[in-house]
Protein backbone atom coordinates (compact mmCIF):
# COMPACT_ATOMS: atom_id res chain seq x y z
CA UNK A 1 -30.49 53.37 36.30
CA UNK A 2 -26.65 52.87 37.45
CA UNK A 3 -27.24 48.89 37.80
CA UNK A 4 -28.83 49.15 34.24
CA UNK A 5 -25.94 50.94 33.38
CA UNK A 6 -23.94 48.43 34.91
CA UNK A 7 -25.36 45.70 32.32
CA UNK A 8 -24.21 47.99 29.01
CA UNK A 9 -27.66 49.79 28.91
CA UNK A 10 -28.35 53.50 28.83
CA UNK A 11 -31.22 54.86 30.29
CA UNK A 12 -33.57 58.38 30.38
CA UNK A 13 -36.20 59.10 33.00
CA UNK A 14 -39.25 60.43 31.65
CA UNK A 15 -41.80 62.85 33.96
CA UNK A 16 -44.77 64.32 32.65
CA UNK A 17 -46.10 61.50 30.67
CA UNK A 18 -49.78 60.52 29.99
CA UNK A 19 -49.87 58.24 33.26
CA UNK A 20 -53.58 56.76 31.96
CA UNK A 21 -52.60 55.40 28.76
CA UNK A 22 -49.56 53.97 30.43
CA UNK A 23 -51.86 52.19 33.21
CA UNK A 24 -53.94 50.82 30.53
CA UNK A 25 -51.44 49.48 28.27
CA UNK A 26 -49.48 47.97 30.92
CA UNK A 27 -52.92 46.44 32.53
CA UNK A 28 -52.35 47.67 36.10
CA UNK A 29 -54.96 47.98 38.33
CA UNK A 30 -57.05 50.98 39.16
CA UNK A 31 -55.33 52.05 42.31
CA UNK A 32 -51.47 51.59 40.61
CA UNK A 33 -50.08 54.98 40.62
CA UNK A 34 -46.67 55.97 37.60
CA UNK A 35 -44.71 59.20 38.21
CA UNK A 36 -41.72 57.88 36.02
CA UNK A 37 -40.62 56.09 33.02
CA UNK A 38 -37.42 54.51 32.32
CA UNK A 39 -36.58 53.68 28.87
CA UNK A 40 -33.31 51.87 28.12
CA UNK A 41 -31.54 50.82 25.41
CA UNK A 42 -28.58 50.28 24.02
CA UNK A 43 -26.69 53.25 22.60
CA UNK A 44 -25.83 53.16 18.76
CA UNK A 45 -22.34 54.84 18.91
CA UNK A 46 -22.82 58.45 19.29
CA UNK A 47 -25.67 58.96 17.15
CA UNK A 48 -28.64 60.87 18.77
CA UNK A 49 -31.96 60.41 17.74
CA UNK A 50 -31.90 63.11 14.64
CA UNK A 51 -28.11 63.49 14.21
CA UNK A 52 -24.89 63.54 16.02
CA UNK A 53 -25.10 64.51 19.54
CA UNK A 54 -23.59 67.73 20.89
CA UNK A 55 -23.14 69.43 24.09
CA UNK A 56 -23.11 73.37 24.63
CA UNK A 57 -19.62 73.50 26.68
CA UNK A 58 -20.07 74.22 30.41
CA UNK A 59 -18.25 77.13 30.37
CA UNK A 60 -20.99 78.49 28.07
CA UNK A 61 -23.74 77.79 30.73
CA UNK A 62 -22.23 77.77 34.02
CA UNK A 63 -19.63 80.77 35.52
CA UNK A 64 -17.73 80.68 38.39
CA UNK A 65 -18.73 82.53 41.70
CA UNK A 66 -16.90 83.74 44.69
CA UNK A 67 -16.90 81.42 47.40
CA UNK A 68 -19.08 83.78 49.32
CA UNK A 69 -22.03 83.14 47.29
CA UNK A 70 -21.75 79.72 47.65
CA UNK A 71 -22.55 80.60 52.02
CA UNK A 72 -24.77 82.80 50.89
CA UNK A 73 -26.88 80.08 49.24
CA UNK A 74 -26.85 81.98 46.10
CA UNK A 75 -26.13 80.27 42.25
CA UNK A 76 -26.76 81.57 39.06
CA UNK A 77 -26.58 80.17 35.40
CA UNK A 78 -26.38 82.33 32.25
């Protein structure tokens, strides 16, 4: 993905797709095993697929925890 990105292309890893139909469209063999799909494409500006794309600000998602969480092993999210 980061030498794809390298050439001007963007890129989005796909999990959980129908493996089968994949196999047989690409014609590999019985014993050729997917567990990812990489699209890529160039990007048309900042359009997303159904409109302008938007992120929820970090601030929104994430908050800040003492350091002694962090030795704890212990994150959170909102």
């Amino acid at each position: 993905m980061i030498a794809m990105a390298n050439e001007g292309y963007d890129t989005c890893p796909l999990e959980g797709l129908d493996s089968r139909r994949l196999k047989r469209t690409l014609k590999l063999p019985h014993g050729a095993e997917i567990n990812m799909a990489i699209p890529c494409g160039i990007r048309d500006g900042n359009k997303g697929i159904w409109g302008e794309r938007c992120r929820v600000p970090f601030e929104d998602v994430y908050r800040k925890l003492k350091a002694s969480f962090f030795k704890a092993g212990i994150f959170t999210h909102k």
